[in-house]
C-alpha atoms as a PDB file:
ATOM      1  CA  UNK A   1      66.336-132.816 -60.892  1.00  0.00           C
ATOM      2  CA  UNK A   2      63.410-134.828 -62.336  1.00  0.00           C
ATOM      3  CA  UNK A   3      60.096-134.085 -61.927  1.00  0.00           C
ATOM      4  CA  UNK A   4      57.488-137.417 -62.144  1.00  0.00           C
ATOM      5  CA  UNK A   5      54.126-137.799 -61.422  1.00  0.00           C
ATOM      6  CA  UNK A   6      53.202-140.832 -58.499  1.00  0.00           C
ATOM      7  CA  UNK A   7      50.273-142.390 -57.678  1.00  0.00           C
ATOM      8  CA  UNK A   8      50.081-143.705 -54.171  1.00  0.00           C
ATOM      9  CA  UNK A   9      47.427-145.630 -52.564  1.00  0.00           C
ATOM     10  CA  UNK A  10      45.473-143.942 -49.775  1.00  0.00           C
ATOM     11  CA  UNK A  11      46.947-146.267 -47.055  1.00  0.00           C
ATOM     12  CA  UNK A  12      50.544-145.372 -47.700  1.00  0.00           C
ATOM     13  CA  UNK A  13      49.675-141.838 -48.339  1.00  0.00           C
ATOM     14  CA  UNK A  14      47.812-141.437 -45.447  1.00  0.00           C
ATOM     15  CA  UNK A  15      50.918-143.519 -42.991  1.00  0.00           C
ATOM     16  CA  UNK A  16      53.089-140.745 -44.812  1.00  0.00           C
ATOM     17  CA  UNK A  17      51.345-138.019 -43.872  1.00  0.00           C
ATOM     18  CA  UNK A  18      51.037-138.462 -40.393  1.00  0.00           C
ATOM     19  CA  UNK A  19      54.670-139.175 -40.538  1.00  0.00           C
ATOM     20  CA  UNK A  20      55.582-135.823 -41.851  1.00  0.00           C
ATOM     21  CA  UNK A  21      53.438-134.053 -39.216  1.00  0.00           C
ATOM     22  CA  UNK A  22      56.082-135.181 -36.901  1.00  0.00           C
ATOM     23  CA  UNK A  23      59.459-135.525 -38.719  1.00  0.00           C
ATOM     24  CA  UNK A  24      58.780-131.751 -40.046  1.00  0.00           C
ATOM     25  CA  UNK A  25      60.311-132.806 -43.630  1.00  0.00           C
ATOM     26  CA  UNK A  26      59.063-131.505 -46.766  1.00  0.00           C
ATOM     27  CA  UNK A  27      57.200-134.376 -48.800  1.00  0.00           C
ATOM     28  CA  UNK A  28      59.803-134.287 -51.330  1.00  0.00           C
ATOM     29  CA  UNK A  29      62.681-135.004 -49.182  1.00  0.00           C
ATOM     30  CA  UNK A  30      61.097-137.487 -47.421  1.00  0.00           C
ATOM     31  CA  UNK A  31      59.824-139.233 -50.701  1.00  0.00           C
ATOM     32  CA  UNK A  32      63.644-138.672 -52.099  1.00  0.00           C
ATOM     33  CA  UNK A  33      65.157-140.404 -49.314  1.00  0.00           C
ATOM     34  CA  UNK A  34      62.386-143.050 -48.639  1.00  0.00           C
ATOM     35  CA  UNK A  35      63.627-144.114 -52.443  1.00  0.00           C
ATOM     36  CA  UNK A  36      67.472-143.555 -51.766  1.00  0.00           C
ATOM     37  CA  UNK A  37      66.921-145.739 -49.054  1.00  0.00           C
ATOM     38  CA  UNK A  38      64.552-148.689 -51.170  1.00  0.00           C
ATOM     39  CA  UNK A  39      67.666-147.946 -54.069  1.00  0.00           C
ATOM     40  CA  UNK A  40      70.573-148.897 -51.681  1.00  0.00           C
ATOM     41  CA  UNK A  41      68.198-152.073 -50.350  1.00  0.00           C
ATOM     42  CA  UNK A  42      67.719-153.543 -53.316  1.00  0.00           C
ATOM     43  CA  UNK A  43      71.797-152.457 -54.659  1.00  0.00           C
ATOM     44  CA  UNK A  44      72.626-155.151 -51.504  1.00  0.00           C
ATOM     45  CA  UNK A  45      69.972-157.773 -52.337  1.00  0.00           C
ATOM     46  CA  UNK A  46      71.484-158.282 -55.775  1.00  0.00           C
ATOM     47  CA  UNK A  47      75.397-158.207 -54.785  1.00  0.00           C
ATOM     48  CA  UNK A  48      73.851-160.571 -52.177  1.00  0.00           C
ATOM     49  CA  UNK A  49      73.022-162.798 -55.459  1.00  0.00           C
ATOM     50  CA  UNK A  50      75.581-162.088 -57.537  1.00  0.00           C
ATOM     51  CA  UNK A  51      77.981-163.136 -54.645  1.00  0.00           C
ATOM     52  CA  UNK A  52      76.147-166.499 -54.065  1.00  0.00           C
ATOM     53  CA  UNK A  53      75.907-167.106 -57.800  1.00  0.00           C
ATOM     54  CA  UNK A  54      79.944-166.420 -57.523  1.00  0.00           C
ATOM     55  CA  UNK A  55      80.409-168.621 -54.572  1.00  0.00           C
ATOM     56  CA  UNK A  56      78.740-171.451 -56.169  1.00  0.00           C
ATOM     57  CA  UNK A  57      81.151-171.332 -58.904  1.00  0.00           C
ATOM     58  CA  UNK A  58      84.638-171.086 -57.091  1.00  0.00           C
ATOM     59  CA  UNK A  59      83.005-173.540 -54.709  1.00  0.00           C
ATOM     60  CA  UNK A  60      83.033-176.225 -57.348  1.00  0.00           C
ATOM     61  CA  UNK A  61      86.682-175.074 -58.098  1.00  0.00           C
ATOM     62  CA  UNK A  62      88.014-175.128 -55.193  1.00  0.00           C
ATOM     63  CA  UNK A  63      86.713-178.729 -54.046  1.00  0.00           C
ATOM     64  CA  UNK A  64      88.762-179.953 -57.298  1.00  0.00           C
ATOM     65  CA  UNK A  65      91.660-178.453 -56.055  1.00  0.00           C
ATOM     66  CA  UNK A  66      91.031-179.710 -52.545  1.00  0.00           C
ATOM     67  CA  UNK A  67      90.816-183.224 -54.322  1.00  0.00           C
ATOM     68  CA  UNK A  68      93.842-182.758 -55.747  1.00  0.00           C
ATOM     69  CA  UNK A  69      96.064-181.921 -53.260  1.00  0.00           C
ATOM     70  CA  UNK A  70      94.225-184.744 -50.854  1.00  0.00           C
ATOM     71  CA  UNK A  71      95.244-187.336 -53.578  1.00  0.00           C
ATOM     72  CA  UNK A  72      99.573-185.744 -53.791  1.00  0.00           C
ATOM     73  CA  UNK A  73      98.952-185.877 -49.471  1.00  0.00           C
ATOM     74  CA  UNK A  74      97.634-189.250 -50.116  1.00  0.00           C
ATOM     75  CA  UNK A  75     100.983-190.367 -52.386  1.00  0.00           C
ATOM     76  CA  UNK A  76     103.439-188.445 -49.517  1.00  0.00           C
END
């Protein structure tokens, strides 16, 4: 495990604290899974673009092929 040092500002400190009077979770966990949480989030957001940028491309490939067989149905 990794120790850090983090500097929050007093609004989100203060929202987390009165939090974790009620969720009764240690600081650390909650901090731990509040970022294992942001980690998978952002993980999907750039598959999300990755994917798109990936669609795009077979997109352009498959409309040639689409062309192509149109213009054999076209000679049938």
């Amino acid at each position: 495990m990794k120790s850090i040092s983090l500097k929050l500002n007093e609004p989100v400190f203060q929202e987390m604290e009165k939090i974790l009077e009620n969720v009764q979770v240690s600081r650390n966990k909650y901090i731990n899974e509040a970022i294992e949480y942001y980690n998978a989030l952002q993980d999907r957001f750039l598959l999300e673009k990755q994917l798109l940028q990936e669609s795009a491309m077979v997109s352009e490939d498959s409309m040639a092929v689409l062309h192509e067989f149109e213009a054999i149905e076209d000679e049938w």
